[in-house]
PDB file of N, CA and C in Angstrom:
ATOM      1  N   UNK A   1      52.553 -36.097  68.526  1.00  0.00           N
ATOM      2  CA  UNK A   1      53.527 -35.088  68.801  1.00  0.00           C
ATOM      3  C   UNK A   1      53.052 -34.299  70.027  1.00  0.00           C
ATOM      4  N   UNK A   2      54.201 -34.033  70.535  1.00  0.00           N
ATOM      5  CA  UNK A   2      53.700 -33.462  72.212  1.00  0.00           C
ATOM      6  C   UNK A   2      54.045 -32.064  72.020  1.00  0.00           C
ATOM      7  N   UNK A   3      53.119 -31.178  72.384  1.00  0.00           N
ATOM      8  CA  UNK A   3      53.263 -29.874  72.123  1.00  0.00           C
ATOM      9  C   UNK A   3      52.570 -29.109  73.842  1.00  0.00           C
ATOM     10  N   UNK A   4      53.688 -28.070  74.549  1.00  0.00           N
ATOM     11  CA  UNK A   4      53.026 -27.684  75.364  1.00  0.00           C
ATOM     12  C   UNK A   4      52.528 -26.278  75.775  1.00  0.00           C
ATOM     13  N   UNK A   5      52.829 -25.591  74.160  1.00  0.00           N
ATOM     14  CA  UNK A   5      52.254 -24.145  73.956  1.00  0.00           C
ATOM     15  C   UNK A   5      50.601 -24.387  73.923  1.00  0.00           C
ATOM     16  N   UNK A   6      50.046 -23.042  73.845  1.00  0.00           N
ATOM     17  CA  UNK A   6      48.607 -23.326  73.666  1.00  0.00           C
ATOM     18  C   UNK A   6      48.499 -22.679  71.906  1.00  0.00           C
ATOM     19  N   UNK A   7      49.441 -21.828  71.700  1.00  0.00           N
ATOM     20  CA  UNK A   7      49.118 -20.894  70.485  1.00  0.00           C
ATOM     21  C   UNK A   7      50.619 -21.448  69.911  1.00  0.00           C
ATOM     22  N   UNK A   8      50.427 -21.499  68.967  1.00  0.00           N
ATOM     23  CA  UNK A   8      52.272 -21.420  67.722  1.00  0.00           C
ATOM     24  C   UNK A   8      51.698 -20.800  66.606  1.00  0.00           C
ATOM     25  N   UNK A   9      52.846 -20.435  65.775  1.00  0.00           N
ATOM     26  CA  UNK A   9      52.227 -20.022  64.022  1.00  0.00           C
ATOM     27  C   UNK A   9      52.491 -21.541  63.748  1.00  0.00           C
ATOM     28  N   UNK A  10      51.782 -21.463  62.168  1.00  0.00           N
ATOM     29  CA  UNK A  10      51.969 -22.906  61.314  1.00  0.00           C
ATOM     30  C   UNK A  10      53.533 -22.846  61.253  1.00  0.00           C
ATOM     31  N   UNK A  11      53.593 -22.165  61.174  1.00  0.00           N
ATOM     32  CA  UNK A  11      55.400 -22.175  60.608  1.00  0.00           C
ATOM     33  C   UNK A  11      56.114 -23.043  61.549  1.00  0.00           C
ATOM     34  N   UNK A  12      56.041 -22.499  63.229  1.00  0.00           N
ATOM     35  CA  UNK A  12      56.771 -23.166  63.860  1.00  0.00           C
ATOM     36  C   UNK A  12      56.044 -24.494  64.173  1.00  0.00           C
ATOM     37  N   UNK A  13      54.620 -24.673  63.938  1.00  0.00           N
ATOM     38  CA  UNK A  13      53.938 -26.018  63.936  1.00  0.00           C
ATOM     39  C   UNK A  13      55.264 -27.309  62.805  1.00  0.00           C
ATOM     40  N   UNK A  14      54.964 -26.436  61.553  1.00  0.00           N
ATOM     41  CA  UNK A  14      55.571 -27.156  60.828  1.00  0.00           C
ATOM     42  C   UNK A  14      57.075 -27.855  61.329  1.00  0.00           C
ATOM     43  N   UNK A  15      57.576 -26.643  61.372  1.00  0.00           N
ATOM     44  CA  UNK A  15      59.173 -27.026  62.182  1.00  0.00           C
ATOM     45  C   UNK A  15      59.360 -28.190  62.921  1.00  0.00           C
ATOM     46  N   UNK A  16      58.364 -28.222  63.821  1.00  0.00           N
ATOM     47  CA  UNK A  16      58.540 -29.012  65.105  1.00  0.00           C
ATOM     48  C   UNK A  16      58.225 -30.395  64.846  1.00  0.00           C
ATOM     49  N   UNK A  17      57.679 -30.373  63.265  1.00  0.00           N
ATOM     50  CA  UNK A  17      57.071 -31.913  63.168  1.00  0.00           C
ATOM     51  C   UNK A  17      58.123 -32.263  62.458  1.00  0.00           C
ATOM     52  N   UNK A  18      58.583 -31.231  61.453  1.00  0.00           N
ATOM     53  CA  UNK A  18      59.749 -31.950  60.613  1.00  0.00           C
ATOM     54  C   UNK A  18      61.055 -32.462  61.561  1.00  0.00           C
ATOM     55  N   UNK A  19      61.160 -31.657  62.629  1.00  0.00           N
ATOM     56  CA  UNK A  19      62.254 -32.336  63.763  1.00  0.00           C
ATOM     57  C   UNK A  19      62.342 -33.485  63.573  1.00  0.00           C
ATOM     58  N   UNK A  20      60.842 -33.464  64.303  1.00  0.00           N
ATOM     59  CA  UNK A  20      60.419 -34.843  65.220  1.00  0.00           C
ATOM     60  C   UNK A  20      60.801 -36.082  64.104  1.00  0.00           C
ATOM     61  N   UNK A  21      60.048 -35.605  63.145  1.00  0.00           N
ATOM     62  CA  UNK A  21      60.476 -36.815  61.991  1.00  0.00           C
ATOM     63  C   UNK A  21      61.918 -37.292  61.463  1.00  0.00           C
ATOM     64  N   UNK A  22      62.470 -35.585  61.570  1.00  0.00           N
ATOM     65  CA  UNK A  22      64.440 -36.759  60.954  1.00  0.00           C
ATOM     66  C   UNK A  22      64.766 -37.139  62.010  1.00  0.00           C
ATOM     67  N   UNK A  23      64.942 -36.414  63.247  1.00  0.00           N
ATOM     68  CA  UNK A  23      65.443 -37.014  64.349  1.00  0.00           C
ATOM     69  C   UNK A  23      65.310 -38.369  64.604  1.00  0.00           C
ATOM     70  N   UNK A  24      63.958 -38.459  64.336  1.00  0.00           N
ATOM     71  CA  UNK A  24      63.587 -40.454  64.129  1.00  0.00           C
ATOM     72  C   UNK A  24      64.207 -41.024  63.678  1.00  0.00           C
ATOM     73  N   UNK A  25      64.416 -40.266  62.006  1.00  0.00           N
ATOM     74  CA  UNK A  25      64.564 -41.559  60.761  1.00  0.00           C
ATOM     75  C   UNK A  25      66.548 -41.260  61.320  1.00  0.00           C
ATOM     76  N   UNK A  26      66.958 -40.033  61.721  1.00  0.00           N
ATOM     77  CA  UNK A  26      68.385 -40.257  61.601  1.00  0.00           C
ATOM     78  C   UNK A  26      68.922 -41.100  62.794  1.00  0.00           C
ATOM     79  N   UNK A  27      67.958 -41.400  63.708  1.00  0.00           N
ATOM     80  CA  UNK A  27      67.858 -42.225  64.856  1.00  0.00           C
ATOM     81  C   UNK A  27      67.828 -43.561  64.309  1.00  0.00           C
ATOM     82  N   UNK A  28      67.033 -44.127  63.430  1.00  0.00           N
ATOM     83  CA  UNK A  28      66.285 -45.584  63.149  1.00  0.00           C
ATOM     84  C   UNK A  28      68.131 -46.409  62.401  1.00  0.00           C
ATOM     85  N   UNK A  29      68.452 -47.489  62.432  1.00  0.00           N
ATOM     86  CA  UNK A  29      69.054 -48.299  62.007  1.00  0.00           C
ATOM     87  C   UNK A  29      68.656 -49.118  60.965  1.00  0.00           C
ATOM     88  N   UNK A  30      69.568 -48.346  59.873  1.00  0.00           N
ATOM     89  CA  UNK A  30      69.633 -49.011  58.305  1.00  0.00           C
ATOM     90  C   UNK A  30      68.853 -50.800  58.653  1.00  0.00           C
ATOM     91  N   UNK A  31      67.802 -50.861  57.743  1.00  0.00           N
ATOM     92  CA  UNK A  31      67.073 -52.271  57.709  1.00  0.00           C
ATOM     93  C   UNK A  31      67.910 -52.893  56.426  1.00  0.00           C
ATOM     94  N   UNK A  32      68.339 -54.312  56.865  1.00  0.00           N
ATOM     95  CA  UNK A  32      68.765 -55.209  55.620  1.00  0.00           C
ATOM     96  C   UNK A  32      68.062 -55.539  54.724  1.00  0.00           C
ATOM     97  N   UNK A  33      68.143 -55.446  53.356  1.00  0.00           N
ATOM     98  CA  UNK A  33      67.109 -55.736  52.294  1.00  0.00           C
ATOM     99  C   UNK A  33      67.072 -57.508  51.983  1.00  0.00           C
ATOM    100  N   UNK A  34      65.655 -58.011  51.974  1.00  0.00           N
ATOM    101  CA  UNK A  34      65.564 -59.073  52.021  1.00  0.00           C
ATOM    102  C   UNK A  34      64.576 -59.576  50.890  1.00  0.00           C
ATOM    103  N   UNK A  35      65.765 -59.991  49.503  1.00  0.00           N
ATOM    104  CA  UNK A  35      65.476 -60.488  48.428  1.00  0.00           C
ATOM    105  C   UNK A  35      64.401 -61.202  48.143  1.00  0.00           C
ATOM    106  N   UNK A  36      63.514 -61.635  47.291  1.00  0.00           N
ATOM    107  CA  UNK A  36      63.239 -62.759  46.698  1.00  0.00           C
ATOM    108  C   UNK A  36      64.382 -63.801  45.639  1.00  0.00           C
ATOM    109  N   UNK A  37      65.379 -63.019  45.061  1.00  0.00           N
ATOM    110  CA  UNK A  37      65.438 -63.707  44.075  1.00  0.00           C
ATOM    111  C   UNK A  37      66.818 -63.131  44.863  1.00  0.00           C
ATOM    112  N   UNK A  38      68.244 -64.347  44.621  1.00  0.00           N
ATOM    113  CA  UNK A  38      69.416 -64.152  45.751  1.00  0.00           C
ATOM    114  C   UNK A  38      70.262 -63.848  44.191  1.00  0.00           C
ATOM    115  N   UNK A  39      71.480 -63.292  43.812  1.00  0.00           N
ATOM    116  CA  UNK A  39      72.173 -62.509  43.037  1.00  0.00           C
ATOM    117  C   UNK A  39      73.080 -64.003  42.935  1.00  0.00           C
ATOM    118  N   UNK A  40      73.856 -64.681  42.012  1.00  0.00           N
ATOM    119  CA  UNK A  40      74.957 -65.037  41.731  1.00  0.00           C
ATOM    120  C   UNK A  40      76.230 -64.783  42.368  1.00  0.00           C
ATOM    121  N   UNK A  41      76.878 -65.230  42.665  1.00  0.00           N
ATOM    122  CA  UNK A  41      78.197 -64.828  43.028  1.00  0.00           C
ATOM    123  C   UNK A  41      79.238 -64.258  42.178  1.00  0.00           C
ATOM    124  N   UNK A  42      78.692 -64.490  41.231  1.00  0.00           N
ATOM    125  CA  UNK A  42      79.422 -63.450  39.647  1.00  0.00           C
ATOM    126  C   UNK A  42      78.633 -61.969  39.814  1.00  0.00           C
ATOM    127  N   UNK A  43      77.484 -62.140  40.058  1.00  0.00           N
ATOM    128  CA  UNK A  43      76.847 -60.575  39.875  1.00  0.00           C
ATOM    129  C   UNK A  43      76.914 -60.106  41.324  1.00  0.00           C
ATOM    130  N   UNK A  44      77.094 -60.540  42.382  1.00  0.00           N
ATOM    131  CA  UNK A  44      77.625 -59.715  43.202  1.00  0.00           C
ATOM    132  C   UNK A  44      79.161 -59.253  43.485  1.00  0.00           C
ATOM    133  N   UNK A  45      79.928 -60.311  42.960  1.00  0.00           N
ATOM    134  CA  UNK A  45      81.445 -59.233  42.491  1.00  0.00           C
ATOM    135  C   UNK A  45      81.150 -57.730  41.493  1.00  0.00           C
ATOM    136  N   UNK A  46      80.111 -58.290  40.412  1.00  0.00           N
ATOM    137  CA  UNK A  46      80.433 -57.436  39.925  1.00  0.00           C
ATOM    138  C   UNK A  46      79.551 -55.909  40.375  1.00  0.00           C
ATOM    139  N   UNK A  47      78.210 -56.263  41.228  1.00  0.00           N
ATOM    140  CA  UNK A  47      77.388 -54.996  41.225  1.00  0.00           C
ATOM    141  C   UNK A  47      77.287 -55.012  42.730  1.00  0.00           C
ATOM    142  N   UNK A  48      78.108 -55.695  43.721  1.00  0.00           N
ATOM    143  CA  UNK A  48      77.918 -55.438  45.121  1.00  0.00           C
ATOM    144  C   UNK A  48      77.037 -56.206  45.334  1.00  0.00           C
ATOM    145  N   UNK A  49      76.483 -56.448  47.223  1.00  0.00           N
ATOM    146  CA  UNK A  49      75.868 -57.295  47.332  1.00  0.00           C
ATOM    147  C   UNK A  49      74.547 -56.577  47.679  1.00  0.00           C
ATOM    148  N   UNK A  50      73.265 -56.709  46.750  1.00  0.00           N
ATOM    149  CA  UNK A  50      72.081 -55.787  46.881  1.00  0.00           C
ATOM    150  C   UNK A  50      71.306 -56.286  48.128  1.00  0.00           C
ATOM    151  N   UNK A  51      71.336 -57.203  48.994  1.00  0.00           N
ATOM    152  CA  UNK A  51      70.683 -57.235  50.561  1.00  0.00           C
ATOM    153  C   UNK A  51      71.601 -56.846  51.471  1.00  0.00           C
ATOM    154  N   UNK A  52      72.789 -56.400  51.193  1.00  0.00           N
ATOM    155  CA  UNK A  52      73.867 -55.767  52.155  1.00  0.00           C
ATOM    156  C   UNK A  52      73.094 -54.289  52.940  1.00  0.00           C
ATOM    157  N   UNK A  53      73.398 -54.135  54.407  1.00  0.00           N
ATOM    158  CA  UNK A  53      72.975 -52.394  54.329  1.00  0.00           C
ATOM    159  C   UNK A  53      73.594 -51.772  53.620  1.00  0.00           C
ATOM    160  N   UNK A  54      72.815 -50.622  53.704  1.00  0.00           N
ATOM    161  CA  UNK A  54      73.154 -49.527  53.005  1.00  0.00           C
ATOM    162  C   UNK A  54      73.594 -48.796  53.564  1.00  0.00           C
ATOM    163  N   UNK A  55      74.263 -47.817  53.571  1.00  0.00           N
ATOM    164  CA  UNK A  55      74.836 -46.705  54.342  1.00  0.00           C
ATOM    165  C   UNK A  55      73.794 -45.322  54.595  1.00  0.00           C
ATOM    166  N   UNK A  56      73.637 -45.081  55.821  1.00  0.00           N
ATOM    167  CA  UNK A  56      71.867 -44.654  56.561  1.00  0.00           C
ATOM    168  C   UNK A  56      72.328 -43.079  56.183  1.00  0.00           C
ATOM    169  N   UNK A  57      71.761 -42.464  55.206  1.00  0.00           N
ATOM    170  CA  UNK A  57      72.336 -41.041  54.990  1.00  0.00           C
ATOM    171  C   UNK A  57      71.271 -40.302  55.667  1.00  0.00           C
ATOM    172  N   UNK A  58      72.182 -39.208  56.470  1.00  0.00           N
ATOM    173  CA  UNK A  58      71.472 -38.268  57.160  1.00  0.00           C
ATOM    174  C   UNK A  58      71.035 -37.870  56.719  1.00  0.00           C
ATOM    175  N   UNK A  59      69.593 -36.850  57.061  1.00  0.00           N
ATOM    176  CA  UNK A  59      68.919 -35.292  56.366  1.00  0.00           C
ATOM    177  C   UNK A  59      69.005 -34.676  57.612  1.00  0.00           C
ATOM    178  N   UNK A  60      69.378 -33.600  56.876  1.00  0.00           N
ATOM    179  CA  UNK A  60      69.105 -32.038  57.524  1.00  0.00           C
ATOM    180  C   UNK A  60      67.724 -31.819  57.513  1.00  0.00           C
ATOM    181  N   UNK A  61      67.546 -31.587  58.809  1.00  0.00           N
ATOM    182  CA  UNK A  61      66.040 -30.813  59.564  1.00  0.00           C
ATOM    183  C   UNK A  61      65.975 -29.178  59.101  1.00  0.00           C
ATOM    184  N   UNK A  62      67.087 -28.537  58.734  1.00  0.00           N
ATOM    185  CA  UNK A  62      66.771 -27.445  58.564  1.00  0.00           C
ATOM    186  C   UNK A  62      66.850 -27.134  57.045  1.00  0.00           C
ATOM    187  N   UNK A  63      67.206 -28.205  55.811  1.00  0.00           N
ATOM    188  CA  UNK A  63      67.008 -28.343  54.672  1.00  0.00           C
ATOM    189  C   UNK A  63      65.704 -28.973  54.245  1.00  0.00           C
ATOM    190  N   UNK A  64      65.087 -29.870  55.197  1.00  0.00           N
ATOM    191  CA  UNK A  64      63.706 -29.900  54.724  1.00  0.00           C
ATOM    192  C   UNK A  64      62.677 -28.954  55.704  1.00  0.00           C
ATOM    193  N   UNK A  65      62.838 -28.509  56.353  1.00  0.00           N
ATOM    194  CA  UNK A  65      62.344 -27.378  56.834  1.00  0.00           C
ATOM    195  C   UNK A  65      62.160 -26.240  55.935  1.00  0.00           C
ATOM    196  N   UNK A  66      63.033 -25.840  55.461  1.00  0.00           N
ATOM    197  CA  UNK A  66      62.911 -25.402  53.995  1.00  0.00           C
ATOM    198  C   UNK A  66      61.921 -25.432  52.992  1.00  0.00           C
ATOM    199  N   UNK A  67      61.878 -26.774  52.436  1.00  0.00           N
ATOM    200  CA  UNK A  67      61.647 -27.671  51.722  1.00  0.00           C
ATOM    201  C   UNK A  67      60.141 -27.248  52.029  1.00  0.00           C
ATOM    202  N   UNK A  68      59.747 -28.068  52.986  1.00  0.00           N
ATOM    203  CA  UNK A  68      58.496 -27.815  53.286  1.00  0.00           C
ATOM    204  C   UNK A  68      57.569 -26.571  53.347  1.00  0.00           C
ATOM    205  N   UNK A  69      58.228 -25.425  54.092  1.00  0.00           N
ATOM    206  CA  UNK A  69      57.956 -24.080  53.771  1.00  0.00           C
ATOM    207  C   UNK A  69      57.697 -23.430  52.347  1.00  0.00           C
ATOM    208  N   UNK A  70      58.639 -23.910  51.461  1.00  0.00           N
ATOM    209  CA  UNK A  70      58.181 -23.535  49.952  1.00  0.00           C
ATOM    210  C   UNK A  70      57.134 -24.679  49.725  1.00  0.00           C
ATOM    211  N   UNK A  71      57.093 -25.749  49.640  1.00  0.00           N
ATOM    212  CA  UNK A  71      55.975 -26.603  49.130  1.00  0.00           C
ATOM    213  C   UNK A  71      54.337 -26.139  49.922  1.00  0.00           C
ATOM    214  N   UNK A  72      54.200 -25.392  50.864  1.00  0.00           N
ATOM    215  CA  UNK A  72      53.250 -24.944  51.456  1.00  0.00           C
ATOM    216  C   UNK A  72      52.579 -23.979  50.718  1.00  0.00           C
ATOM    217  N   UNK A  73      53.835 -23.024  49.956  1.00  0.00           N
ATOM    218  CA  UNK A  73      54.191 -21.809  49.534  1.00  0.00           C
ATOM    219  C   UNK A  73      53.432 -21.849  48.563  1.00  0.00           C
ATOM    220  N   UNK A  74      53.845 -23.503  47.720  1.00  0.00           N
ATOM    221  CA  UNK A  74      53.385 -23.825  46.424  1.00  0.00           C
ATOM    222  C   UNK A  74      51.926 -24.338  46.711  1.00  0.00           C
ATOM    223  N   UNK A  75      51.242 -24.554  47.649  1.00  0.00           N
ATOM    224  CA  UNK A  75      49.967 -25.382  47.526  1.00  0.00           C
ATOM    225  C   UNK A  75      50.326 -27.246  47.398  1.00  0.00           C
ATOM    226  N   UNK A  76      51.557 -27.525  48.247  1.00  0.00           N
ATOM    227  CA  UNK A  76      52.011 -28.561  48.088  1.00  0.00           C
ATOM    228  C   UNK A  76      51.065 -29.200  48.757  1.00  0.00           C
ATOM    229  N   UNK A  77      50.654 -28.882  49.923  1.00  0.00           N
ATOM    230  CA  UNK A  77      49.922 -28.878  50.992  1.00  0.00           C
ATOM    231  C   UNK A  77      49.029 -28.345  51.965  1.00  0.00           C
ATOM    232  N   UNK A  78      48.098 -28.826  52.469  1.00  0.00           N
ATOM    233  CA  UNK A  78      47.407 -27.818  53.125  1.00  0.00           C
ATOM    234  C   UNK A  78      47.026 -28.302  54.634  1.00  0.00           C
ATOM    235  N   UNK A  79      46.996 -27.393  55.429  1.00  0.00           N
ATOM    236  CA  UNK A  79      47.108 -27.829  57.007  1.00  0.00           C
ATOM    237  C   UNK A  79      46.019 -27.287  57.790  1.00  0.00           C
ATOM    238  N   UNK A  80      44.958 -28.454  58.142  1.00  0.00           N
ATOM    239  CA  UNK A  80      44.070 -27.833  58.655  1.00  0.00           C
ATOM    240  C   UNK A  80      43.823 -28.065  60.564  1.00  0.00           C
ATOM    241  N   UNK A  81      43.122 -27.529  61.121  1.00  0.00           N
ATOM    242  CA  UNK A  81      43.820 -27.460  62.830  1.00  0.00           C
ATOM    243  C   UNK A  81      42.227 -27.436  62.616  1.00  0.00           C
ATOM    244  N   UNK A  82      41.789 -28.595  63.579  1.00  0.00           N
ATOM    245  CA  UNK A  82      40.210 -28.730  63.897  1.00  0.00           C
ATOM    246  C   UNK A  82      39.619 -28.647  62.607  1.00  0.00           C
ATOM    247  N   UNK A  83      38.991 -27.797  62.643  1.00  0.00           N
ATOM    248  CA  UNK A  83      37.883 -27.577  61.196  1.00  0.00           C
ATOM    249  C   UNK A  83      38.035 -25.855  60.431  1.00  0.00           C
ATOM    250  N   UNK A  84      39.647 -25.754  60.456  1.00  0.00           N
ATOM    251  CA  UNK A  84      39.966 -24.763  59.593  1.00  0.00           C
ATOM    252  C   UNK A  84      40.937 -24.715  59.017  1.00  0.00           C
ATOM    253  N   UNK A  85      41.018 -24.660  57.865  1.00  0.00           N
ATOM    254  CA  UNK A  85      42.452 -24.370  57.029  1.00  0.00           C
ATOM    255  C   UNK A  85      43.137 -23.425  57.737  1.00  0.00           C
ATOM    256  N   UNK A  86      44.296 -23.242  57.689  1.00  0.00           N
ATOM    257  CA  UNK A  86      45.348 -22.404  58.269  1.00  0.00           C
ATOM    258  C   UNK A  86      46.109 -22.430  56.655  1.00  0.00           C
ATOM    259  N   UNK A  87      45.638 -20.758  56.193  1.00  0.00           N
ATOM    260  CA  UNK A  87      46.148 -20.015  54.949  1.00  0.00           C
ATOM    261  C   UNK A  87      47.488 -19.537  55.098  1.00  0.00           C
ATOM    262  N   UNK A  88      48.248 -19.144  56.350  1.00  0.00           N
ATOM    263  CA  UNK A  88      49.769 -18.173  56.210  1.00  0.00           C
ATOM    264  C   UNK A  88      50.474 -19.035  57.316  1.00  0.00           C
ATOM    265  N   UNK A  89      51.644 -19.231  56.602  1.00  0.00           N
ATOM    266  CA  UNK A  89      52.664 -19.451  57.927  1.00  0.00           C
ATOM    267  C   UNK A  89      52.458 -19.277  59.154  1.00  0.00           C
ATOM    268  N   UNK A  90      52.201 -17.743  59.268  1.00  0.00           N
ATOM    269  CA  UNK A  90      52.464 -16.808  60.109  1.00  0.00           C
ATOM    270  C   UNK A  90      51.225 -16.735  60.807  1.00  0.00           C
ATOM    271  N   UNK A  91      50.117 -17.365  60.415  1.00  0.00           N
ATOM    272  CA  UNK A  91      48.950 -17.483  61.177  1.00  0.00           C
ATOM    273  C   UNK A  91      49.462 -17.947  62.505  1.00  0.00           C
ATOM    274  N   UNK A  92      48.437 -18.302  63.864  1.00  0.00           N
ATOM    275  CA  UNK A  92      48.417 -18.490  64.467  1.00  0.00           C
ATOM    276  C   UNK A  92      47.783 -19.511  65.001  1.00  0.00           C
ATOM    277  N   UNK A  93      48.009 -20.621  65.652  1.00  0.00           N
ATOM    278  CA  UNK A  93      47.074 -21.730  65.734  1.00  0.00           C
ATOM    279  C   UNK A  93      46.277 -22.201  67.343  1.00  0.00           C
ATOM    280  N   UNK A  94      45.773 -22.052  67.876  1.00  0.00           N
ATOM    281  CA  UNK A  94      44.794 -22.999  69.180  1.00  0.00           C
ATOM    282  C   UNK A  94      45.305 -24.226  68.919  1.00  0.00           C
ATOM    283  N   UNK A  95      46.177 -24.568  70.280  1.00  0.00           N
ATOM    284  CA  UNK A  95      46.086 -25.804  70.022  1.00  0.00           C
ATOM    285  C   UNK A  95      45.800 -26.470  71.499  1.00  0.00           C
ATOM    286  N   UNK A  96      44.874 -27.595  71.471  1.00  0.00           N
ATOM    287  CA  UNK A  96      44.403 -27.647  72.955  1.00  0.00           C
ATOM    288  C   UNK A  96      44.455 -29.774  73.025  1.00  0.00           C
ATOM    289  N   UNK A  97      44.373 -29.635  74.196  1.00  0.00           N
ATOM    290  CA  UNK A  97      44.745 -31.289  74.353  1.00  0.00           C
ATOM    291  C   UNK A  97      44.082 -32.026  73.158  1.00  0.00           C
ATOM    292  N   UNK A  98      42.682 -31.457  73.019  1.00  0.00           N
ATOM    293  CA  UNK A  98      42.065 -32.590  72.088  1.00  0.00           C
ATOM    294  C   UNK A  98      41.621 -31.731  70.620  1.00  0.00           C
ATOM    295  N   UNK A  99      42.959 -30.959  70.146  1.00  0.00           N
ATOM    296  CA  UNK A  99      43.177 -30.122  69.017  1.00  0.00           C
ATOM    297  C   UNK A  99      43.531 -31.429  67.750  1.00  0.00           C
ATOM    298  N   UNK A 100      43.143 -31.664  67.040  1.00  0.00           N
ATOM    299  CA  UNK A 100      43.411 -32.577  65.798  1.00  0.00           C
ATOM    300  C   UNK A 100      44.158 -31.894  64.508  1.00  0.00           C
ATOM    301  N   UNK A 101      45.025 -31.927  64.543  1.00  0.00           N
ATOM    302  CA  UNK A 101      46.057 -31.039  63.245  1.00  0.00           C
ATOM    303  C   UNK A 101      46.066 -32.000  62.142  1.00  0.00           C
ATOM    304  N   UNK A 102      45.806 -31.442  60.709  1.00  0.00           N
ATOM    305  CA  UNK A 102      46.002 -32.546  59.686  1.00  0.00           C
ATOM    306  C   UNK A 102      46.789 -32.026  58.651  1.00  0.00           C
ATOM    307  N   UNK A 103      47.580 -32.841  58.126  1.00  0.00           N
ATOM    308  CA  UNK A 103      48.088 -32.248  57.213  1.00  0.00           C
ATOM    309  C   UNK A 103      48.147 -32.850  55.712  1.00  0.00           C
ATOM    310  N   UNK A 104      47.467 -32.107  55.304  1.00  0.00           N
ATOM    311  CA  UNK A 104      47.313 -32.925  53.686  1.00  0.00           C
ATOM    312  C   UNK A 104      47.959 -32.891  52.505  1.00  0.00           C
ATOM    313  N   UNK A 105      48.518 -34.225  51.913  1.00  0.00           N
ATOM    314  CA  UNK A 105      49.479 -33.497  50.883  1.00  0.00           C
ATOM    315  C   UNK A 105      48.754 -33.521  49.292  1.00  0.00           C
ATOM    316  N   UNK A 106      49.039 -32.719  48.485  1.00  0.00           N
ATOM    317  CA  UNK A 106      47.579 -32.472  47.709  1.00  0.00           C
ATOM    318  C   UNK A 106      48.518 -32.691  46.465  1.00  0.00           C
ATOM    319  N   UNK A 107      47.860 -34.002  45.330  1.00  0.00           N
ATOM    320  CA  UNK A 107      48.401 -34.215  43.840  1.00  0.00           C
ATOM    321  C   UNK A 107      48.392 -33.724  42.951  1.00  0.00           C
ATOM    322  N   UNK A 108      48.444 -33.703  41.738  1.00  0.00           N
ATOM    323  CA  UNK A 108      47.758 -33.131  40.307  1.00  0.00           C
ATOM    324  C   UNK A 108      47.017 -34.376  40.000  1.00  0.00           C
ATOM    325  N   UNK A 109      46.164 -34.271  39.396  1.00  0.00           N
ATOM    326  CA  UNK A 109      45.678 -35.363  38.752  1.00  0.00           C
ATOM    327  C   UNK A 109      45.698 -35.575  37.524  1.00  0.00           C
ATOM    328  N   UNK A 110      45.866 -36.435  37.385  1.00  0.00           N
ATOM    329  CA  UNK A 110      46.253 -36.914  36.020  1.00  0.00           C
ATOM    330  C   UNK A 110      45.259 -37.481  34.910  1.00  0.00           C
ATOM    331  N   UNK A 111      44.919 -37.187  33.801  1.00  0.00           N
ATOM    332  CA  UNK A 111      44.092 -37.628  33.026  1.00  0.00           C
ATOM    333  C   UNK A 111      42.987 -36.459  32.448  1.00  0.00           C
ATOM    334  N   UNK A 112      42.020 -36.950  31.923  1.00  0.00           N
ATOM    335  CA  UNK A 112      40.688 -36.093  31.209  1.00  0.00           C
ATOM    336  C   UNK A 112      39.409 -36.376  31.605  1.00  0.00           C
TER     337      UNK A 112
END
C-alpha cells in the first residue's frame, strides 16, 4: 500500500487499507466454480447450475470501515507499526519508506 503522508492516526491507516481492499475485490471478476463431481441434468433444473457465476456482490468500504473500527474496539485485532503496538485509533503513526505495519487478527482459543 502506497502511502505519502509521513504521520496518519490508525484510524485513517485503517481506512485506507480497507479501500484499497474492496475497491480490488469490487474490481476483480466473479471466478467460475470448477467442480469435481458435475450435477445431473435433473439436479441442475432443479437447484441451478452450481459452476455457473455467481453474481459478484458489492461491499461497502464505508460499512466495513465500520466493521473494522468496532472489531479493533473489541480486541479483534491488533496493529503494530515497526516494533509498537498502536493502542487508540486516534494515535498517531511514523510512517517512513521502510516502516513495516502489521496487522494481526487475534482468535479465542479453543479447548483446556
Amino acid at each position: 500500500m502506497r502511502i505519502f503522508e509521513e504521520r496518519l492516526t490508525l484510524r485513517e491507516l485503517i481506512r485506507r487499507r480497507i479501500h484499497q481492499e474492496v475497491a480490488e475485490y469490487n474490481a476483480a471478476a466473479p471466478v467460475p466454480r470448477r467442480l469435481l463431481v458435475q450435477p445431473t441434468p435433473t439436479e441442475r433444473a432443479l437447484n441451478g447450475d452450481p459452476g455457473a457465476e455467481r453474481p459478484h456482490r458489492r461491499i461497502d468500504p464505508q460499512r466495513q470501515v465500520a466493521l473494522a473500527e468496532e472489531a479493533f474496539r473489541r480486541n479483534g485485532f491488533v496493529v503494530l507499526v515497526g516494533d509498537r503496538q498502536v493502542e487508540e485509533l486516534d494515535d498517531e503513526v511514523d510512517l517512513r519508506r521502510d516502516t513495516e505495519v502489521t496487522f494481526l487478527k487475534l482468535v479465542p482459543l479453543v479447548g483446556g
